[in-house]
Protein backbone atom coordinates (compact mmCIF):
# COMPACT_ATOMS: atom_id res chain seq x y z
CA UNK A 1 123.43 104.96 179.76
CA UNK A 2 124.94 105.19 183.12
CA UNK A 3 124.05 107.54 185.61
CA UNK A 4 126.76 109.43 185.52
CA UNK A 5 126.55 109.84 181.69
CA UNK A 6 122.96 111.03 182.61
CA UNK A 7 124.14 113.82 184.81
CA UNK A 8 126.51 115.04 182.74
CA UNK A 9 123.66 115.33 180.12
CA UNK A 10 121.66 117.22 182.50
CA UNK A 11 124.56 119.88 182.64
CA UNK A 12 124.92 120.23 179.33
CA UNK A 13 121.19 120.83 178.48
CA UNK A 14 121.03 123.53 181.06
CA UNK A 15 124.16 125.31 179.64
CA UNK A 16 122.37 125.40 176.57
CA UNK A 17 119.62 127.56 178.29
CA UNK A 18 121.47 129.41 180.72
CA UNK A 19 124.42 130.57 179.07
CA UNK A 20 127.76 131.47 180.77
CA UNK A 21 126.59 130.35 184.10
CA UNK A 22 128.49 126.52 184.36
CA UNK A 23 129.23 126.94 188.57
CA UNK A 24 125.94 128.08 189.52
CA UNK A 25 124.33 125.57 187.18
CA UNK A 26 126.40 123.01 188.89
CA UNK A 27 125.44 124.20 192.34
CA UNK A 28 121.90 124.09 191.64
CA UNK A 29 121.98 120.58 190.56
CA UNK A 30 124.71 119.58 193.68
CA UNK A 31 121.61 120.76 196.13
CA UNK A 32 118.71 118.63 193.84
CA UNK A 33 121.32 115.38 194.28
CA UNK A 34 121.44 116.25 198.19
CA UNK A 35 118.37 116.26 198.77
CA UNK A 36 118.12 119.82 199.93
CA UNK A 37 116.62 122.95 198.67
CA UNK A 38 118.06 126.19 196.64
CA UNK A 39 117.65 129.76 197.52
CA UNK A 40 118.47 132.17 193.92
CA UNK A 41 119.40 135.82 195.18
CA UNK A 42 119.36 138.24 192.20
CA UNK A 43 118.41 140.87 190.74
CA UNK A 44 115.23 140.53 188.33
CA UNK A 45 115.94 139.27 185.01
CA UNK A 46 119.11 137.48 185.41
CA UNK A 47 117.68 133.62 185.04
CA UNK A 48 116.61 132.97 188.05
CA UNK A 49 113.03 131.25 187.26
CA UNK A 50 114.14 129.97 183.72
CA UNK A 51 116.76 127.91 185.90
CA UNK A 52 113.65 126.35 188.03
CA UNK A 53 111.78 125.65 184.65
CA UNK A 54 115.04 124.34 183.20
CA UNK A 55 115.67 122.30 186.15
CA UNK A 56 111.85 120.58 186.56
CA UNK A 57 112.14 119.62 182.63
CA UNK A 58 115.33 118.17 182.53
CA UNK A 59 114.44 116.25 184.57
CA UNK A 60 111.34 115.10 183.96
CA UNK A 61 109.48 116.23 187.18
CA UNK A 62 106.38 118.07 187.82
CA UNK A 63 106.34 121.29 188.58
CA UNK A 64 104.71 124.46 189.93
CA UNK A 65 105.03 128.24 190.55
CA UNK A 66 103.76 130.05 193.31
CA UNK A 67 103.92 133.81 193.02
CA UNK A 68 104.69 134.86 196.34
CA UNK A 69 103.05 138.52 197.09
CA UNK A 70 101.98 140.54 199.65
CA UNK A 71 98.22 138.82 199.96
CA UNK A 72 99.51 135.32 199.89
CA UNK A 73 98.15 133.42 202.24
CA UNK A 74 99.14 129.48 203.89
CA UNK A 75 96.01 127.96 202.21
CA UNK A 76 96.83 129.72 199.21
CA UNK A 77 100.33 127.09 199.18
CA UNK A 78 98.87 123.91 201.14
CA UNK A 79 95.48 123.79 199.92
CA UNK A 80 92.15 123.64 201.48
CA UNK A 81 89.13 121.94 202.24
CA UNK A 82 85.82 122.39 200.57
CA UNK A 83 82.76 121.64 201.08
CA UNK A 84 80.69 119.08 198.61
CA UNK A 85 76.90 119.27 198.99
CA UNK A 86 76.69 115.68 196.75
CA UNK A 87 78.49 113.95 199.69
CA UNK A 88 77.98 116.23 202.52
CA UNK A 89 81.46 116.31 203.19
CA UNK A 90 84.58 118.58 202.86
CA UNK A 91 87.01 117.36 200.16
CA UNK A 92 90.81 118.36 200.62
CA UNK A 93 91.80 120.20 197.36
CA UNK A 94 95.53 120.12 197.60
CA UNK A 95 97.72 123.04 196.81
CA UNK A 96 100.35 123.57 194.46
CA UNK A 97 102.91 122.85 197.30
CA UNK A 98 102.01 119.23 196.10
CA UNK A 99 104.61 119.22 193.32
CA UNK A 100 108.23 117.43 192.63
CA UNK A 101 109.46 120.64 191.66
CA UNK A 102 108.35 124.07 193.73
CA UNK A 103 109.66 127.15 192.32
CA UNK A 104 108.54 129.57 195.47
CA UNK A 105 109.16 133.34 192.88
CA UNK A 106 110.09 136.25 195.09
CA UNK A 107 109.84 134.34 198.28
CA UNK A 108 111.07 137.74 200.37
CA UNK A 109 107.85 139.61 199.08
CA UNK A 110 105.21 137.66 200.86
CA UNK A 111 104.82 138.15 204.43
CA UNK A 112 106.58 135.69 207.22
CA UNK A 113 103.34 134.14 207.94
CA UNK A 114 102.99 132.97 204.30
CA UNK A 115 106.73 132.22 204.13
CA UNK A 116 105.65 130.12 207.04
CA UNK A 117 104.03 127.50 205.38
CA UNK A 118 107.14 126.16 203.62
CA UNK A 119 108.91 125.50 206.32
CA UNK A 120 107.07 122.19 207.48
CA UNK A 121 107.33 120.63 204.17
CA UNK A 122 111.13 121.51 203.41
CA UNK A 123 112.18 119.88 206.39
CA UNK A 124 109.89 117.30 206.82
CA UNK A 125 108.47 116.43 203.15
CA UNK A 126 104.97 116.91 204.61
CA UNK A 127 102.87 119.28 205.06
CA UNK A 128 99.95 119.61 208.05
CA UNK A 129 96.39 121.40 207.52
CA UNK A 130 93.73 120.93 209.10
CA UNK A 131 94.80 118.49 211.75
CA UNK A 132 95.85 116.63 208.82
CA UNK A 133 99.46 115.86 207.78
CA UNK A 134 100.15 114.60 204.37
CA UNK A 135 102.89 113.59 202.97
CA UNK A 136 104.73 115.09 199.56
CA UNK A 137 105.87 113.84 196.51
CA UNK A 138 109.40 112.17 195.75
CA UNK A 139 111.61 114.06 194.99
CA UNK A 140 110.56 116.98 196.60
CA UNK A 141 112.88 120.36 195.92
CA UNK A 142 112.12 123.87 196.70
CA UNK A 143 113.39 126.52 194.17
CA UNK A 144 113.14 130.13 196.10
CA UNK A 145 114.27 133.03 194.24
CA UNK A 146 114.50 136.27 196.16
CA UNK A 147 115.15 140.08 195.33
CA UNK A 148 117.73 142.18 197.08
CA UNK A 149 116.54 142.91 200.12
CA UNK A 150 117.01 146.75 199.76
CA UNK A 151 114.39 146.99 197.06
CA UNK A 152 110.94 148.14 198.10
CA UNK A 153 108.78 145.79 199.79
CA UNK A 154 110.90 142.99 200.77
CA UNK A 155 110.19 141.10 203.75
CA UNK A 156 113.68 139.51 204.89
CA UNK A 157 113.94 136.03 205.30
CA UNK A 158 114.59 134.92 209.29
CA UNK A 159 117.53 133.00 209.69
CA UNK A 160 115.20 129.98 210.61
CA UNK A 161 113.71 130.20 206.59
CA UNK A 162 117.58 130.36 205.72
CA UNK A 163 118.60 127.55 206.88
CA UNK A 164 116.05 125.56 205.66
CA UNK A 165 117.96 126.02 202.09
CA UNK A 166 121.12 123.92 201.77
CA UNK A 167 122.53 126.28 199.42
CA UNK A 168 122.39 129.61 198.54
CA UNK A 169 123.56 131.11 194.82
CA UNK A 170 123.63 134.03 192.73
CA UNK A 171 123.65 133.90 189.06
CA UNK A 172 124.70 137.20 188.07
CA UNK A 173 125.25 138.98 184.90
CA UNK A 174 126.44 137.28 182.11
CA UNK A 175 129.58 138.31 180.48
CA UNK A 176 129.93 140.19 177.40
CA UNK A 177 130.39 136.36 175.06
CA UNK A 178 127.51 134.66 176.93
CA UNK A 179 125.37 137.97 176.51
CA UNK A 180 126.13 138.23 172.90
CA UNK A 181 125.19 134.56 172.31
CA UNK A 182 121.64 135.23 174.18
CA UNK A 183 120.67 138.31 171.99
CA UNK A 184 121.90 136.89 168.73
CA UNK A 185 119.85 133.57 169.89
CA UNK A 186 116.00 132.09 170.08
CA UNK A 187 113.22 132.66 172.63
CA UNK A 188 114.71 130.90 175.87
CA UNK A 189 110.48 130.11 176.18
CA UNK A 190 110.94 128.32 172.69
CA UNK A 191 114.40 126.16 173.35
CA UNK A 192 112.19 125.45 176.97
CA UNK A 193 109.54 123.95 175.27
CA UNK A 194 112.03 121.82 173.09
CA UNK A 195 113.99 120.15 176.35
CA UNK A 196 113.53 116.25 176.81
CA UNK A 197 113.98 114.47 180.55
CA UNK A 198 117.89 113.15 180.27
CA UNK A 199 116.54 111.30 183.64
CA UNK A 200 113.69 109.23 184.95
CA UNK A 201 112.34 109.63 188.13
CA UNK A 202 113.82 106.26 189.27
CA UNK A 203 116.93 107.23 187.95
CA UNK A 204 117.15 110.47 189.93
CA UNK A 205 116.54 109.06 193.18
CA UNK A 206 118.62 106.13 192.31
CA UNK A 207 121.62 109.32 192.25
CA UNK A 208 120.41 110.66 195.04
CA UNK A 209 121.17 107.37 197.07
CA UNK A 210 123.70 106.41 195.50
CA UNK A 211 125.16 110.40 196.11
CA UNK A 212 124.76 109.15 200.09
CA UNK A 213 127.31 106.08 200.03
CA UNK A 214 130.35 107.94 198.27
CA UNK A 215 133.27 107.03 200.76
CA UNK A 216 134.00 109.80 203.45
CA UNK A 217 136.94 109.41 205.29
CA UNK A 218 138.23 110.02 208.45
CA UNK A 219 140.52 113.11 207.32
CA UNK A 220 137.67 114.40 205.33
CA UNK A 221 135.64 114.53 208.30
CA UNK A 222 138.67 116.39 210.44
CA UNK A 223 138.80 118.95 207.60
CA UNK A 224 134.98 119.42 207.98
CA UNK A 225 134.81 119.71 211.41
CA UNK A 226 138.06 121.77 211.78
CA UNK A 227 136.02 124.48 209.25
CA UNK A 228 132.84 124.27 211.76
CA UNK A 229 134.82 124.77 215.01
CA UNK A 230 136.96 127.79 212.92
CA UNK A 231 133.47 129.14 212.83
CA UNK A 232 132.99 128.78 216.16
CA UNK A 233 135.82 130.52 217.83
CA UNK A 234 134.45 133.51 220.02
CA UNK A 235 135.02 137.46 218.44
CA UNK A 236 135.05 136.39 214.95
CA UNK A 237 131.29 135.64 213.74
CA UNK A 238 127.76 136.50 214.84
CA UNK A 239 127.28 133.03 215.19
CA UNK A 240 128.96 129.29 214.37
CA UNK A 241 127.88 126.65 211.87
CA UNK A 242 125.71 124.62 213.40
CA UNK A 243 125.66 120.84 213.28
CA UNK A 244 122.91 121.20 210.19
CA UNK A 245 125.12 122.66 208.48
CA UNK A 246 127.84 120.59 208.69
CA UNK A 247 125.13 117.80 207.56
CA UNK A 248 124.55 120.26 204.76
CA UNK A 249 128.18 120.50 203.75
CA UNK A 250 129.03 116.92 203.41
CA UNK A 251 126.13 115.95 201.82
CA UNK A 252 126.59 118.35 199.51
CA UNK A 253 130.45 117.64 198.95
CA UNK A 254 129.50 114.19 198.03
CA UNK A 255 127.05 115.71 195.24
CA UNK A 256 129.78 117.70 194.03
CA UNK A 257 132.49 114.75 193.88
CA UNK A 258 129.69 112.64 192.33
CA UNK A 259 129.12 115.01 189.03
CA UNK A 260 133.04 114.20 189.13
CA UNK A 261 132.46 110.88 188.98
CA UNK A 262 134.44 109.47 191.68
CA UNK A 263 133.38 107.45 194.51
CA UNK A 264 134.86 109.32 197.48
CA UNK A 265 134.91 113.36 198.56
CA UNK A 266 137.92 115.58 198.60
CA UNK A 267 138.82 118.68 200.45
CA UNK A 268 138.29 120.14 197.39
CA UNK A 269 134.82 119.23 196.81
CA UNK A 270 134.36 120.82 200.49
CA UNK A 271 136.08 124.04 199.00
CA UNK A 272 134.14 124.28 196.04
CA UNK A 273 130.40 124.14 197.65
CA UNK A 274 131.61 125.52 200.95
CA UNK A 275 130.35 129.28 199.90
CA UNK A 276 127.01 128.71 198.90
CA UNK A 277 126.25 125.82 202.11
CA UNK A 278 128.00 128.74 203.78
CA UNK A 279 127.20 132.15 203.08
CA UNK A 280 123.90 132.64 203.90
CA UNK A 281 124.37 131.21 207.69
CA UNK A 282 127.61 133.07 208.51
CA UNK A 283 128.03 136.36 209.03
CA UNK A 284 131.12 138.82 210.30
CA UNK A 285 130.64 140.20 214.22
CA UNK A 286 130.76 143.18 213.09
CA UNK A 287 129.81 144.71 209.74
CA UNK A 288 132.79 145.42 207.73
CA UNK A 289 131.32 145.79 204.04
CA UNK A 290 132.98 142.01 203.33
CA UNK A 291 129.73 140.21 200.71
CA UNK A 292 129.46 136.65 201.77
CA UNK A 293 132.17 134.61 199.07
CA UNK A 294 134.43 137.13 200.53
CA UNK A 295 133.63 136.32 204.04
CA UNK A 296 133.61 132.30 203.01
CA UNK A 297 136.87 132.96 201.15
CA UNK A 298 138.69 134.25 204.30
CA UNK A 299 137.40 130.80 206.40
CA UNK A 300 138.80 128.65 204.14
CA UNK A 301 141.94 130.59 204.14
CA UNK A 302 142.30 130.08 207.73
CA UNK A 303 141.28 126.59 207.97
CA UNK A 304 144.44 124.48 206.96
CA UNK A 305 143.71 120.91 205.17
CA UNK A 306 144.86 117.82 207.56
């Protein structure tokens, strides 16, 4: 089996489980192949965790939850040391942060200090505690799902946190077919429990390289940096792109173009991932009532393809 026979396995076993959701599905495994991490805004019972548990089983990788709540605390995520009286010495018990697969549940209701503690190890796949710095597991991916922000007791993430997460999604309600299909069908918990790995761990960061050498070329990288500067320009947006995520939206092109099994990225495959690389780290100068695909609609609009 090839690997791009394997990915398009991995699709279809997670459109057996999340029905009527094919783009966000796609987005989510886009980040995983670029290396980066996912941040699920929704309302509560819309899919967002049985997409993490879908994800981590698909593929074969370990996985943990952490609950994030008002009392978490950084030890609570890192782990700590205790002490053993047989050796006279403390022992470093890690913490569930330790994982291939984090799913970090209702990140916005813990406070910023516990929010904190992910930072370190999404952008440097280590973690530090106690003067100590250890390194995390390959592949490492962080799976946040937050709540609206206007629901009670919701800490909002800074923009640092944000853009931490190379993409941002929303799954949304399914429509009337796909909702039809989930009452009439089993336990999501039982079909769960049922899923096989379509991918070894070898094979997935075999992908994940091999996601890095599909051919840019020069026009590509006009049209990408012609959509950064656009962002840019004085009097339209609070602030720019930034060079990260630029980074973020090629790397995450190239994921896109390789579920579409070609070798090199389009201007399309920009398009398509733009909004959620996008939408969480651009916002309007002034506050017009424009939501986010909206706001990344109207860029790419203005933004002409060389």
């Amino acid at each position: 089996m090839t690997d791009h026979t394997a990915i398009q396995d991995v699709l279809a076993q997670l459109n057996q489980i999340i029905l009527g959701k094919a783009r966000p599905i796609r987005l989510a495994l886009s980040c995983l192949l670029a290396r980066g991490h996912l941040l699920v805004e929704d309302q509560p019972g819309v899919g967002k965790t049985t997409l993490a548990h879908a994800l981590a089983r698909t593929l074969g990788l370990n996985f943990q939850r952490i609950q994030f709540t008002s009392d978490l605390l950084p030890a609570d995520i890192l782990g700590v040391s205790v002490y053993v009286a047989n050796t006279q010495r403390f022992e470093f018990h890690p913490g569930p942060i330790f994982s291939q697969v984090i799913l970090a549940d209702e990140i916005n209701r813990a406070t910023p200090k516990a929010q904190s503690a992910l930072l370190e190890a999404m952008e440097e796949q280590q973690v530090t505690s106690e003067g100590v710095t250890r390194s995390l597991p390959e592949p490492f991916f962080v799976i946040a799902t937050q709540n609206p922000q206007e629901q009670i007791g919701a800490y909002p993430l800074p923009e640092s946190q944000l853009d931490r997460f190379l993409m941002r999604i929303h799954l949304g309600y399914p429509d009337a077919h796909a909702e039809r299909a989930l009452l009439q069908g089993r336990s999501r918990r039982m079909m769960m429990a049922e899923l096989k790995p379509c991918l070894s761990v070898e094979a997935l960061l075999r992908v994940q390289e091999e996601v890095t050498q599909l051919h840019v070329s020069a026009a590509l990288l006009d049209y990408v940096q012609a959509v950064l500067a656009h962002s840019r320009e004085p009097g339209r947006y609070r602030s720019g792109l930034s060079p990260r995520a630029g980074l973020a939206l090629l790397r995450a092109a190239q994921a896109w173009a390789f579920i579409d099994q070609r070798d090199h990225v389009i201007p399309e495959d920009v398009q398509a991932v733009l909004p959620a690389v996008g939408g969480h780290r651009l916002y309007l100068l002034e506050s017009s009532g424009q939501d986010s695909t909206h706001t990344m609609q109207q860029l790419l609009e203005q933004v002409p393809i060389p």
